[in-house]
Protein backbone atom coordinates (compact mmCIF):
# COMPACT_ATOMS: atom_id res chain seq x y z
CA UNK A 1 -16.61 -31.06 36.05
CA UNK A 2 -14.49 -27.97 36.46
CA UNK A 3 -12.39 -29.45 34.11
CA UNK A 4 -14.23 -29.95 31.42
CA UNK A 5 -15.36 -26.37 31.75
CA UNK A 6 -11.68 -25.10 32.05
CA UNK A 7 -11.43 -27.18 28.48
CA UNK A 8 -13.94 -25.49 26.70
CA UNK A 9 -13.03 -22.03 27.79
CA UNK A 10 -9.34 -22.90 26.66
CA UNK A 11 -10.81 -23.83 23.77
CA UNK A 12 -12.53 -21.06 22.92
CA UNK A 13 -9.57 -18.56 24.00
CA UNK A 14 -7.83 -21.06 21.08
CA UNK A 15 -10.58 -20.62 18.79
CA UNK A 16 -11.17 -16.61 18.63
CA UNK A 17 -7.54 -16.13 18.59
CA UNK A 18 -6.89 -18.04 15.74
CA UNK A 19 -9.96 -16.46 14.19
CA UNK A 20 -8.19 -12.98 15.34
CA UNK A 21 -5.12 -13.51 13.47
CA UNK A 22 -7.18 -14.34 10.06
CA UNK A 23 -8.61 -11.52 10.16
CA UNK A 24 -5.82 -9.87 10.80
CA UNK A 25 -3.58 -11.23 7.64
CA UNK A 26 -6.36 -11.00 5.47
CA UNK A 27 -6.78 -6.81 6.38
CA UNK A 28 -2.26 -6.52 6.59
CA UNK A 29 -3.05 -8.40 2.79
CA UNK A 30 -5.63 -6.54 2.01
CA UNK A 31 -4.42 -3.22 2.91
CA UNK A 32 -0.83 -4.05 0.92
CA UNK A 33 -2.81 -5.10 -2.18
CA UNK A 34 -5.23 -2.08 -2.37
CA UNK A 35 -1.64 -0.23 -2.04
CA UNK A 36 -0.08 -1.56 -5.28
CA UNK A 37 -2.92 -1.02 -7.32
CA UNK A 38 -2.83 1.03 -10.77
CA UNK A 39 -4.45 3.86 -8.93
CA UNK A 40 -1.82 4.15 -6.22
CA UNK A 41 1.01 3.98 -8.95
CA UNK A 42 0.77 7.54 -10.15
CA UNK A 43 1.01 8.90 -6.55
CA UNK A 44 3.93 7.27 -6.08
CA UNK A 45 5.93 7.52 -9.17
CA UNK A 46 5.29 11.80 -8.20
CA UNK A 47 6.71 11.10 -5.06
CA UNK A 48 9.87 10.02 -6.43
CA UNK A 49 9.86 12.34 -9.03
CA UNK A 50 9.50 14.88 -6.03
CA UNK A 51 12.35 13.68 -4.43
CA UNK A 52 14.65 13.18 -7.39
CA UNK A 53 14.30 16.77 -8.00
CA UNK A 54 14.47 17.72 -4.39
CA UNK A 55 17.76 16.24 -3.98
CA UNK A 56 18.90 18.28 -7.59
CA UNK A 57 19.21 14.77 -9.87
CA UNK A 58 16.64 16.63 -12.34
CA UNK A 59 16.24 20.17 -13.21
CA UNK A 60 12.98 22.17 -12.93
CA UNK A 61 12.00 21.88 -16.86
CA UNK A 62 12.40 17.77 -16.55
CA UNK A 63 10.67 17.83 -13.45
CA UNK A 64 7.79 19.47 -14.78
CA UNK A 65 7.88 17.69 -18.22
CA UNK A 66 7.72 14.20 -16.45
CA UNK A 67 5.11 15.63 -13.83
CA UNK A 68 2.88 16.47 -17.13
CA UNK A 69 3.70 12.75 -18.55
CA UNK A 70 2.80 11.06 -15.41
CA UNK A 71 -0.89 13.07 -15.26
CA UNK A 72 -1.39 12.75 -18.43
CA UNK A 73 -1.16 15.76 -19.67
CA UNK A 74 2.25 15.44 -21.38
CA UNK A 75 3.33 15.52 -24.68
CA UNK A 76 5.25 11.99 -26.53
CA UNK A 77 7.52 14.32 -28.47
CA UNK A 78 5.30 14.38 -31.90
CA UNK A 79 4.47 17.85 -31.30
């Protein structure tokens, strides 16, 4: 009898595990997807702008000109 019980309780260790690491995947997938979404794409693109002009590959007037594209505030050079 003690056994059988050892069994089920094995099995049920088995079970919620595996239900554990679902769970888990599906939130690691989730969170990655939500990340490349459209609206985390701006934040990002200023981050490397950021960092392109930290490290002096842009000057201040292209940083800021590309800042103003990426926010939408730019202008497409029909001005």
């Amino acid at each position: 009898m003690t056994v059988h019980w050892l069994v089920l309780v094995a099995g049920l260790i088995v079970l919620l595990g595996c239900v554990g690491l679902c769970t888990a995947t599906f939130w690691i997938l989730f969170r990655i997807g939500t990340g490349l979404t459209r609206c985390g794409q701006p934040a990002r693109a200023e981050e490397t702008l950021a960092q392109r002009f930290a490290a002096g590959e842009i000057d201040q007037e292209e940083y800021q000109s590309r800042l103003r594209v990426l926010r939408g505030r730019g202008d497409d050079g029909n001005s």
